[in-house]
C-alpha atoms as a PDB file:
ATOM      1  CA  UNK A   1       0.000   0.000   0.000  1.00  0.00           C
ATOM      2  CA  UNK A   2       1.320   3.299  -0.759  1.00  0.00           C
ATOM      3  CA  UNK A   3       2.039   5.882   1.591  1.00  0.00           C
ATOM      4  CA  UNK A   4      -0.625   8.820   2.363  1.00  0.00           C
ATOM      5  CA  UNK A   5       0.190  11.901   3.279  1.00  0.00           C
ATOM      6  CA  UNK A   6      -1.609  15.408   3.972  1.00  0.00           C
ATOM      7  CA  UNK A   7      -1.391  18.465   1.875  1.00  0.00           C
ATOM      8  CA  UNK A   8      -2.499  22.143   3.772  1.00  0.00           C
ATOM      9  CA  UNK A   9      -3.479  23.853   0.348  1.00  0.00           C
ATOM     10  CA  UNK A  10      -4.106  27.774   0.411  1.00  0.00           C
ATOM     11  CA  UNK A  11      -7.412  28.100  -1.826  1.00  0.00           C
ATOM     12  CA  UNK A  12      -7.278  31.753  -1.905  1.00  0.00           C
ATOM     13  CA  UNK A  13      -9.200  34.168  -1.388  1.00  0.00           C
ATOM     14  CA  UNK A  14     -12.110  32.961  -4.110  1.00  0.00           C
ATOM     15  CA  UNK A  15     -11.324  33.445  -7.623  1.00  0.00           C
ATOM     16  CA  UNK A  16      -9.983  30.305  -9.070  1.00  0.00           C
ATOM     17  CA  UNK A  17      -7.609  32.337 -11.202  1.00  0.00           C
ATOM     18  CA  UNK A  18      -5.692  33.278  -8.059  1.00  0.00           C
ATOM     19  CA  UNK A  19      -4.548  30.110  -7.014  1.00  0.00           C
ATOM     20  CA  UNK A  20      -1.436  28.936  -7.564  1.00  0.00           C
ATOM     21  CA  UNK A  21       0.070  26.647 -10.419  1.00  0.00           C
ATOM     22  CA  UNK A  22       1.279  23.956  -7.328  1.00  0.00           C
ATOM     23  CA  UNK A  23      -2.150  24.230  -5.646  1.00  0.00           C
ATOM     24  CA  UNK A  24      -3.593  23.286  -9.141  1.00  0.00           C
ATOM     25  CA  UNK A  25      -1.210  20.296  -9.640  1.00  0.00           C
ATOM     26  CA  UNK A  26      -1.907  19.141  -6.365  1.00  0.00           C
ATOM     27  CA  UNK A  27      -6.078  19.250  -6.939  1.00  0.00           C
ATOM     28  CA  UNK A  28      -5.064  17.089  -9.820  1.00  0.00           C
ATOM     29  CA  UNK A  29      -3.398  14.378  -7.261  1.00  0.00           C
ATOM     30  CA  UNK A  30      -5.631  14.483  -4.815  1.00  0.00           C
ATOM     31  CA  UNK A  31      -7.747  11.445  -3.078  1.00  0.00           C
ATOM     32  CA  UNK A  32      -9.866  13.364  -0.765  1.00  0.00           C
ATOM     33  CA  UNK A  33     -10.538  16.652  -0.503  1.00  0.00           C
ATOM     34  CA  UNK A  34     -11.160  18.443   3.278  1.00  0.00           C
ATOM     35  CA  UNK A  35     -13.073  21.535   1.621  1.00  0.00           C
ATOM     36  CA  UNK A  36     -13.273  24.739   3.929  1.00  0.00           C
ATOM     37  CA  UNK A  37     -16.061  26.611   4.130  1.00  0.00           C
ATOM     38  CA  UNK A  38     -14.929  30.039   2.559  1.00  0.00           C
ATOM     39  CA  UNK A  39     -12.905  28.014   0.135  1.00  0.00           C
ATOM     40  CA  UNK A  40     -14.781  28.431  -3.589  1.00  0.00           C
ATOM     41  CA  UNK A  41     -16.435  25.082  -4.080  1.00  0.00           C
ATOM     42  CA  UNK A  42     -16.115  25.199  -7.906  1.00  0.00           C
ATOM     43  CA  UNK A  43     -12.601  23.851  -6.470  1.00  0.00           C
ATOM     44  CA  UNK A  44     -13.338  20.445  -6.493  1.00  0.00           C
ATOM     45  CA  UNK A  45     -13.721  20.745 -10.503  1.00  0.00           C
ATOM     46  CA  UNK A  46      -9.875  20.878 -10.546  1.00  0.00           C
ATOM     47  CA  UNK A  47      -9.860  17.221  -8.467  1.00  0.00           C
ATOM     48  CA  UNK A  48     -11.511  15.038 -10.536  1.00  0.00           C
ATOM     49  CA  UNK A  49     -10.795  12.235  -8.705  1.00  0.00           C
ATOM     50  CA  UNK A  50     -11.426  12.990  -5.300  1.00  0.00           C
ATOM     51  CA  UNK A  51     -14.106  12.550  -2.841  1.00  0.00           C
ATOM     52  CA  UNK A  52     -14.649  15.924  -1.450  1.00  0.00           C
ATOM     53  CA  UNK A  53     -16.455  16.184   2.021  1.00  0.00           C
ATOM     54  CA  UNK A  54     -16.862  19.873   3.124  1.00  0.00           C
ATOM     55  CA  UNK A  55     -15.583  20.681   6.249  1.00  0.00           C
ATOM     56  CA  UNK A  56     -17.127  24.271   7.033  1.00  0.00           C
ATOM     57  CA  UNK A  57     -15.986  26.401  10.152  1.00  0.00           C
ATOM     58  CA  UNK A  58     -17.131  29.924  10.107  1.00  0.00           C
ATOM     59  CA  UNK A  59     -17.645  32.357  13.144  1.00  0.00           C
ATOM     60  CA  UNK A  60     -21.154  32.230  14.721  1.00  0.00           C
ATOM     61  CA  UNK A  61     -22.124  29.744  12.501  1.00  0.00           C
ATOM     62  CA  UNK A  62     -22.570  25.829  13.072  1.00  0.00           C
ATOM     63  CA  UNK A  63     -18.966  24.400  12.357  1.00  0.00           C
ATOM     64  CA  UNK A  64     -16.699  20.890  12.299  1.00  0.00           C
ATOM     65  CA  UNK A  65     -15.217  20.595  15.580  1.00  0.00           C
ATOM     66  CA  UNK A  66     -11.653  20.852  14.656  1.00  0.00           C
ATOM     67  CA  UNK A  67     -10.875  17.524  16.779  1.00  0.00           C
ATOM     68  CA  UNK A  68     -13.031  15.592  13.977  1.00  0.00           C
ATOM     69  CA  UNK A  69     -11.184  17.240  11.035  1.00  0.00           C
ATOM     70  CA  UNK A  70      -7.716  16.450  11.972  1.00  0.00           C
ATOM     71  CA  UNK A  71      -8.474  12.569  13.141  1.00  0.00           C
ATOM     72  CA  UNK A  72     -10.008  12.282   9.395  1.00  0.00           C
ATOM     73  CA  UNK A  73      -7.041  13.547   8.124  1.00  0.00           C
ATOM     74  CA  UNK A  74      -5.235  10.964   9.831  1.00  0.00           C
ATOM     75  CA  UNK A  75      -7.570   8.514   9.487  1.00  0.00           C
ATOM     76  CA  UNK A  76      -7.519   8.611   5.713  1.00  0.00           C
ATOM     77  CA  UNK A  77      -3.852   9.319   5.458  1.00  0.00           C
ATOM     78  CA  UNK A  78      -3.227   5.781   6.967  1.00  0.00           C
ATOM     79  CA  UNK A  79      -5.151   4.776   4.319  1.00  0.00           C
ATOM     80  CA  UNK A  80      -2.582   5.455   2.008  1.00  0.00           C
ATOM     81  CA  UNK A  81      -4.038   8.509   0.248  1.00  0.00           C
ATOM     82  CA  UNK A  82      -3.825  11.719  -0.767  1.00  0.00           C
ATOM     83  CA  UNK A  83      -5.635  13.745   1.480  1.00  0.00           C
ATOM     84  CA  UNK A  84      -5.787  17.668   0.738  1.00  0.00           C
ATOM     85  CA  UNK A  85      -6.991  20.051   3.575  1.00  0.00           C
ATOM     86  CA  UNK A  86      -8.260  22.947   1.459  1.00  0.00           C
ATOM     87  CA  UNK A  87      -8.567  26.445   2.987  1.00  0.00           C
ATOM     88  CA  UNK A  88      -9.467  29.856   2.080  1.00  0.00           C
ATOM     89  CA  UNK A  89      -6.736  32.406   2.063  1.00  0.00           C
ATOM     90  CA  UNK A  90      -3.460  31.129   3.032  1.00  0.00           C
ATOM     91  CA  UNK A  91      -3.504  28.185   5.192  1.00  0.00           C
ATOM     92  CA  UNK A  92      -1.020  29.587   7.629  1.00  0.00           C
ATOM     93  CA  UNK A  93      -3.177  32.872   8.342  1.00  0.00           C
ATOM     94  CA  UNK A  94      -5.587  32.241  11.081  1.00  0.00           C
ATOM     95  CA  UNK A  95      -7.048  28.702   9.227  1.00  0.00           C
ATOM     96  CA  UNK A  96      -5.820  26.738  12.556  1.00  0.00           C
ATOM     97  CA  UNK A  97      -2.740  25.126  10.583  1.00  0.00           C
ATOM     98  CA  UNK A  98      -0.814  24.921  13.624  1.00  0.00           C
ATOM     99  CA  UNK A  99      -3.103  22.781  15.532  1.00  0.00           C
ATOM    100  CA  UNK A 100      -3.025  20.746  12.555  1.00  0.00           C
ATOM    101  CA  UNK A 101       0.503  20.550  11.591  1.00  0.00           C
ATOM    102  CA  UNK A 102       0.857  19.371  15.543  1.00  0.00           C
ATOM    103  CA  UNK A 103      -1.662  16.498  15.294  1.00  0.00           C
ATOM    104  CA  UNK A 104      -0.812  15.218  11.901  1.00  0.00           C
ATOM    105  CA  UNK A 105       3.192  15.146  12.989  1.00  0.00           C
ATOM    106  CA  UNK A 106       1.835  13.637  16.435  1.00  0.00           C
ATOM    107  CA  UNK A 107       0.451  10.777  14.364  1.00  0.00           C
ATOM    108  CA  UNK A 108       3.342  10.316  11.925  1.00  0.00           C
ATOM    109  CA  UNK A 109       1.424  11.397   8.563  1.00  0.00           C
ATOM    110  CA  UNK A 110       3.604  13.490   6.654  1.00  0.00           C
ATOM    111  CA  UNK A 111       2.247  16.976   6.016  1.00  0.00           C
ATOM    112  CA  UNK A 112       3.202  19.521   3.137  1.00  0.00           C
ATOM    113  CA  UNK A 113       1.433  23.330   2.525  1.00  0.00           C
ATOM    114  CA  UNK A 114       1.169  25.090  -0.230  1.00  0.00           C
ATOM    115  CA  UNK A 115       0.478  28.690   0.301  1.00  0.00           C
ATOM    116  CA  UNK A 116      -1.747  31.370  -1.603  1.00  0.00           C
ATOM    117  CA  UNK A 117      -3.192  34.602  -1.258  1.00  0.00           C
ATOM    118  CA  UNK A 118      -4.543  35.763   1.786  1.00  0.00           C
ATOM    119  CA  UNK A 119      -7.446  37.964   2.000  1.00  0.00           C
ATOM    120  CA  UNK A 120      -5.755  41.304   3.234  1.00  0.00           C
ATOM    121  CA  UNK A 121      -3.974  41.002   0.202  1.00  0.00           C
ATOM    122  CA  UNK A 122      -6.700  40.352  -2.020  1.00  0.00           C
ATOM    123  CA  UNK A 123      -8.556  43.447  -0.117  1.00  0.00           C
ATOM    124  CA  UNK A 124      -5.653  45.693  -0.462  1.00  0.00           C
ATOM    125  CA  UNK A 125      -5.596  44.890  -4.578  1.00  0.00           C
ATOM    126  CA  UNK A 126      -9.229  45.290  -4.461  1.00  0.00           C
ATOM    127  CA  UNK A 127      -9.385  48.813  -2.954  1.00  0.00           C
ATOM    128  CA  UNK A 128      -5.898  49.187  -5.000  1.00  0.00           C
ATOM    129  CA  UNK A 129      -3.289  50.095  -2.279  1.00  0.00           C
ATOM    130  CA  UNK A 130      -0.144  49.003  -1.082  1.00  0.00           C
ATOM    131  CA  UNK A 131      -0.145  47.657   2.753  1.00  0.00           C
ATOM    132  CA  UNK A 132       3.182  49.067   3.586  1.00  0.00           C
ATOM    133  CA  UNK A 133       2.893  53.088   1.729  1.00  0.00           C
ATOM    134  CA  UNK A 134       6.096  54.041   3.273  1.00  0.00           C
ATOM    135  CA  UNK A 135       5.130  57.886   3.519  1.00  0.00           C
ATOM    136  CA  UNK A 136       2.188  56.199   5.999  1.00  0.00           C
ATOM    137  CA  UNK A 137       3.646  53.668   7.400  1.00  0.00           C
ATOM    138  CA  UNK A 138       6.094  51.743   8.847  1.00  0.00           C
ATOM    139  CA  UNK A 139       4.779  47.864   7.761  1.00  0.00           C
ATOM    140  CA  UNK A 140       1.262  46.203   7.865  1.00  0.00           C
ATOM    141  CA  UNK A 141      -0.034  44.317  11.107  1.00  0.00           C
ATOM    142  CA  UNK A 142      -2.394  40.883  10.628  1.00  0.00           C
ATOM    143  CA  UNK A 143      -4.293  40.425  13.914  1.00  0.00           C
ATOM    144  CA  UNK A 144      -7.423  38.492  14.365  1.00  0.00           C
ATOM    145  CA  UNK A 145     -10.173  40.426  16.315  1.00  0.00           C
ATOM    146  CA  UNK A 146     -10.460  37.749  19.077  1.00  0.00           C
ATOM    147  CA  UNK A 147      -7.831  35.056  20.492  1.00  0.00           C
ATOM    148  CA  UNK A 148      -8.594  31.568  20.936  1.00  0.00           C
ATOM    149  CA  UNK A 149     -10.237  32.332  24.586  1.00  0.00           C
ATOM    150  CA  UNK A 150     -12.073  35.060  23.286  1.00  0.00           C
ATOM    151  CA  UNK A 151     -10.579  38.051  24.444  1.00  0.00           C
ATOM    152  CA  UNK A 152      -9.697  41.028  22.020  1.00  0.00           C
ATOM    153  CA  UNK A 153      -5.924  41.031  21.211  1.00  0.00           C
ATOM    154  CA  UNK A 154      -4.253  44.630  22.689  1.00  0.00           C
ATOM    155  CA  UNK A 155      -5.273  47.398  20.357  1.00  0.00           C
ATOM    156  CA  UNK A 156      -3.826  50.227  22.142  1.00  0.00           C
ATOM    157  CA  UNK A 157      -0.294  48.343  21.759  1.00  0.00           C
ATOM    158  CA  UNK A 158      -1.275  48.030  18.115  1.00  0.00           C
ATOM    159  CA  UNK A 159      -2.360  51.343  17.482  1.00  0.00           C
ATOM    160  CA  UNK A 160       0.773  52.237  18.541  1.00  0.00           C
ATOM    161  CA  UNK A 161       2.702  50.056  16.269  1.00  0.00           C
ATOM    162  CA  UNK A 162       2.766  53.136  13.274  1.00  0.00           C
ATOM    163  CA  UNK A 163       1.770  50.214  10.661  1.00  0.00           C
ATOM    164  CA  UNK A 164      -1.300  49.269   8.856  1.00  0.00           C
ATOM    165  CA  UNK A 165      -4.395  47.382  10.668  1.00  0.00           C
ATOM    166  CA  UNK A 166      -5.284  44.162   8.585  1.00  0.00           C
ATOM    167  CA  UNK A 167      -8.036  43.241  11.228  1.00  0.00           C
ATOM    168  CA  UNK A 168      -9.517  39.369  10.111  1.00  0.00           C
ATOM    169  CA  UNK A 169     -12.794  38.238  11.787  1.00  0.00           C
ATOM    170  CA  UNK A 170     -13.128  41.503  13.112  1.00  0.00           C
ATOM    171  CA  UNK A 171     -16.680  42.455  11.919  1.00  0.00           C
ATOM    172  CA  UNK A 172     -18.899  41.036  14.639  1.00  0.00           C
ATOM    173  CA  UNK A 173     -16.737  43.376  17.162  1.00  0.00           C
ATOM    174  CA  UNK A 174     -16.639  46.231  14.539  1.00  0.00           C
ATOM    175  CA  UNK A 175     -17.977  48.891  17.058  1.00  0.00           C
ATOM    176  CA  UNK A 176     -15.672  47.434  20.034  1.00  0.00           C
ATOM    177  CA  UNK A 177     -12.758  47.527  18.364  1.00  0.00           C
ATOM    178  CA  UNK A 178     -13.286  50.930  16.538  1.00  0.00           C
ATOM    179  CA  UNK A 179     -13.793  52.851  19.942  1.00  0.00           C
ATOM    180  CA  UNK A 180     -10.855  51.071  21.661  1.00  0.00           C
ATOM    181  CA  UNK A 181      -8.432  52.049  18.633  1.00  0.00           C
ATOM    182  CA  UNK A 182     -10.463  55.696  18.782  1.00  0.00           C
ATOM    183  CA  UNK A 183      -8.486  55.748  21.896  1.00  0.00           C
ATOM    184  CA  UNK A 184      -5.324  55.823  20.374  1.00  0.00           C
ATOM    185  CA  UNK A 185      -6.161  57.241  16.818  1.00  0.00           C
ATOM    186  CA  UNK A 186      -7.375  60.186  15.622  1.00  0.00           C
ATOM    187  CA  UNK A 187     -11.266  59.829  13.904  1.00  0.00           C
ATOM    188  CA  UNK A 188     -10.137  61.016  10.673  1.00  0.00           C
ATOM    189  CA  UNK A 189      -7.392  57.942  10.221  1.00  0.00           C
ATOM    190  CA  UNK A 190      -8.618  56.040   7.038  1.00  0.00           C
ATOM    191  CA  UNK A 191     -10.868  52.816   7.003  1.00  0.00           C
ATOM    192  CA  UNK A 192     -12.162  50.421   4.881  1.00  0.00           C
ATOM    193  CA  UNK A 193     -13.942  47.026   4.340  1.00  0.00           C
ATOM    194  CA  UNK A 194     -13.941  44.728   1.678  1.00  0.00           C
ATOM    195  CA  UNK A 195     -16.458  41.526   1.860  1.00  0.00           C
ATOM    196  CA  UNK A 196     -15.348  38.148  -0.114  1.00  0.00           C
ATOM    197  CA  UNK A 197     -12.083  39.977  -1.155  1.00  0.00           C
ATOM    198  CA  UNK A 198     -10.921  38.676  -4.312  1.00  0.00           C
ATOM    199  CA  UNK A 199     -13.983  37.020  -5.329  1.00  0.00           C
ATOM    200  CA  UNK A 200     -16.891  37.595  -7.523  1.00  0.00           C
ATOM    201  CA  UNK A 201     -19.140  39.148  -4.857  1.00  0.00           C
ATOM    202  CA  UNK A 202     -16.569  41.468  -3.885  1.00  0.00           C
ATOM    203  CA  UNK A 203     -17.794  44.509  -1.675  1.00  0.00           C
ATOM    204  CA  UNK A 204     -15.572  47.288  -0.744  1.00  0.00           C
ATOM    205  CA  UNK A 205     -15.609  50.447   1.168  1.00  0.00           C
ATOM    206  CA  UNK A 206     -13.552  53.500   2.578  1.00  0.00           C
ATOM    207  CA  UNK A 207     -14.466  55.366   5.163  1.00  0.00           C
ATOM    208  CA  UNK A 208     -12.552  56.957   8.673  1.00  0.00           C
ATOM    209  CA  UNK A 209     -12.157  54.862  11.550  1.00  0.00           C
ATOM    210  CA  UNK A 210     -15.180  57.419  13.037  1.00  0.00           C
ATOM    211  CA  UNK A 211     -17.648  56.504  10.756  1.00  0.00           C
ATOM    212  CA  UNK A 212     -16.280  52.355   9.933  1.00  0.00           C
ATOM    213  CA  UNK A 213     -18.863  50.934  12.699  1.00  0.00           C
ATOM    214  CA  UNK A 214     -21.591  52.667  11.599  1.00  0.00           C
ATOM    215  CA  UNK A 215     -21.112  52.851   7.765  1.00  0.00           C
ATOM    216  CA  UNK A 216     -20.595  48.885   7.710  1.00  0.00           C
ATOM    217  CA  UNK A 217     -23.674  48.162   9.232  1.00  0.00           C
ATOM    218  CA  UNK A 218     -25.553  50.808   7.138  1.00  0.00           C
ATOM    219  CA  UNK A 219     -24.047  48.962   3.923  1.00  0.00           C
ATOM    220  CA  UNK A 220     -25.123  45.670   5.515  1.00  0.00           C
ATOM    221  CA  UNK A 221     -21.686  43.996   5.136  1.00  0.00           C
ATOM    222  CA  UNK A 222     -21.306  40.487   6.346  1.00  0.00           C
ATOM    223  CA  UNK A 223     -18.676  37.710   7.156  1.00  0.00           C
ATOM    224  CA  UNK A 224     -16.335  37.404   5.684  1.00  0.00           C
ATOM    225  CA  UNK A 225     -14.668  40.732   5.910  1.00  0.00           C
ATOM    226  CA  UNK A 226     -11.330  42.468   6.252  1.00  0.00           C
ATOM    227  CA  UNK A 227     -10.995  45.541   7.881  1.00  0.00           C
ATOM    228  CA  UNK A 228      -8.274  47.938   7.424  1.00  0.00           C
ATOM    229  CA  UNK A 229      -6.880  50.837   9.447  1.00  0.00           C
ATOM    230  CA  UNK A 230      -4.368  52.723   8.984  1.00  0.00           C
ATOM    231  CA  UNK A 231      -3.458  56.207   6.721  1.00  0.00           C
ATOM    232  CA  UNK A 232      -2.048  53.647   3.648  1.00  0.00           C
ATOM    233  CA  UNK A 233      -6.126  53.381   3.050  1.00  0.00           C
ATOM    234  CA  UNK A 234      -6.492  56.875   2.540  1.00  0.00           C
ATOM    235  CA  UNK A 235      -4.372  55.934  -1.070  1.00  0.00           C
ATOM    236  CA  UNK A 236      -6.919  53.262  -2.018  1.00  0.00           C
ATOM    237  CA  UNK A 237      -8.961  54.340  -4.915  1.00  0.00           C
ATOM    238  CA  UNK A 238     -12.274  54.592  -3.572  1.00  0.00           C
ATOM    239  CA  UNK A 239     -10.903  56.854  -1.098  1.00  0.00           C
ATOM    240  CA  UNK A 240     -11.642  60.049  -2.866  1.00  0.00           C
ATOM    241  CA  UNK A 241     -15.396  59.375  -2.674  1.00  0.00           C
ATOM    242  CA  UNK A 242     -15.906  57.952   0.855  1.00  0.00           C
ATOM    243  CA  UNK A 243     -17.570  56.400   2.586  1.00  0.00           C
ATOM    244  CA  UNK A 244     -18.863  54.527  -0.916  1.00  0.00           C
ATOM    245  CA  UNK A 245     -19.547  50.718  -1.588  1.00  0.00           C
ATOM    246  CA  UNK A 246     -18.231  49.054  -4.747  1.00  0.00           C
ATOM    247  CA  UNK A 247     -18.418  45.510  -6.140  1.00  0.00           C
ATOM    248  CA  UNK A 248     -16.256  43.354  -7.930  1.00  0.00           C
ATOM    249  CA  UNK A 249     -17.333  42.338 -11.681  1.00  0.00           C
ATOM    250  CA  UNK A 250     -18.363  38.626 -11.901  1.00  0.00           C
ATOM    251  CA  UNK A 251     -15.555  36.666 -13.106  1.00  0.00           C
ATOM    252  CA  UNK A 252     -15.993  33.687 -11.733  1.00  0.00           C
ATOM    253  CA  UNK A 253     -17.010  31.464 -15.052  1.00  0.00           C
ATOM    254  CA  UNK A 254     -13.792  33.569 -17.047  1.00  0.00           C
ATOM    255  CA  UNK A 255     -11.606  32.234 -14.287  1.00  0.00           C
ATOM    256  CA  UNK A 256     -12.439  28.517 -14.091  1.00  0.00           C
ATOM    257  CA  UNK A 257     -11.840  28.786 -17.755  1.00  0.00           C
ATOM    258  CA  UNK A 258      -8.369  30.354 -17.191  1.00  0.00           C
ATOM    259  CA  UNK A 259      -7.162  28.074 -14.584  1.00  0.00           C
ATOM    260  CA  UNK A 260      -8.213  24.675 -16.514  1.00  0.00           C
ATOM    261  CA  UNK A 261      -6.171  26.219 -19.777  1.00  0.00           C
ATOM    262  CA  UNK A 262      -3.148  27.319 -17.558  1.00  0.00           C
ATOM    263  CA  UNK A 263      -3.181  23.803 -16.186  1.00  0.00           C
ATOM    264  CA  UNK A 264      -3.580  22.334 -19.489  1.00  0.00           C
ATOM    265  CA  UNK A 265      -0.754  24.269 -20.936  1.00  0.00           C
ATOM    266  CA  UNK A 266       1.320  23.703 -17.955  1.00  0.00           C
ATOM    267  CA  UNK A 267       0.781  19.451 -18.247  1.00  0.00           C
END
């Protein structure tokens, strides 16, 4: 019997045209496929082969207990197949890799990742900005609005830090947040929010950190959402008309196409 193993692919953050060429190659190998929930199902077209069995965990929502994912990752991995975990974004940005890297090295199945593009990134392109403007900033910061206990992280300390806010998960705490970091930063500092970054159903907005709270709940975003703080937004190009809502153009049939003839060319 052959070995199995586990692959931690990145799935981006949507559009099949950003994935990478590896993460197509290894759809092509794969036995099973562990399919996250804000991973874009049309995925499994690139798997053939596979048995895909969605594993959804989303905020506030009903979810896989993460216990069940990683023993049938193992499970099947003994079985001498191909198992790929796929996960939306990057797999090492706040998809609980760790705990799964730990319990598939704790059973002795070998594990591989192959990264993508996160959403900040994918937000940043979409509101067409840089992260890391160096006449606003000093870097970017990725911090998840709540820790695994479910306290807020320290965002006086990261107000402080001069760089850019790329705030995941952070939309459900939207008004906490913004009056903590109102603490720290002036009102006008720019804001924005993008919804599916880098998908079809993109929404974006720009605002000030005064007004994010209330100007994403009059827009009715929803999960999932990046927030970002810091004056690099005040570059992005919806800036100049804030606070404004725009939408991505729907791609998503022009970039299945793309993918399968990149992959085709590639083979």
């Amino acid at each position: 019997m052959k070995n199995g193993k586990v692959t931690l692919l990145s799935a981006g953050p949507g559009a099949l045209d950003l994935l990478t060429l590896r993460a197509a190659r290894v759809l092509g190998e794969a036995d099973v496929l562990l399919v996250d929930d804000l991973a874009n199902p049309e995925i499994a077209t690139l798997a053939p082969q596979a048995r895909v069995i969605a594993v959804g965990k989303r905020g506030g929502c009903r979810s896989t207990p993460q216990a069940f994912i990683e023993r049938l990752m193992c499970r099947f991995a003994r079985r001498g197949v191909h198992v790929v975990r796929v996960k939306g974004g990057d797999a090492l940005m706040f998809g609980r890799a760790g705990e799964e890297i730990s319990a598939l090295r704790r059973a002795g199945v070998p594990v591989e990742i192959v990264n993508g593009v996160s959403s900040a990134f994918a937000a940043a392109a979409g509101l067409g900005m840089s992260l890391t403007h160096r006449e606003h900033c000093a870097g970017v910061t990725f911090v998840t609005a709540h820790r695994q206990d479910g306290s807020a992280p320290n965002w006086a300390a990261l107000a402080a830090t001069g760089t850019t806010l790329a705030i995941y998960m952070g939309l459900h705490r939207v008004e906490e947040l913004s009056e903590t970091l109102l603490t720290h930063l002036d009102a006008a500092t720019p804001a924005g929010a993008v919804q599916w970054a880098g998908s079809p159903q993109e929404r974006r907005m720009v605002t000030s950190l005064g007004r994010l709270a209330a100007d994403v709940r009059a827009a009715g975003f929803a999960s999932p959402t990046v927030l970002l703080v810091g004056g690099a937004v005040g570059e992005a190009a919806l800036a100049a008309v804030a606070p404004s809502v725009a939408t991505g153009a729907d791609h998503g049939d022009v970039a299945a196409h793309a993918v399968h003839d990149v992959i085709a060319r590639a083979a």
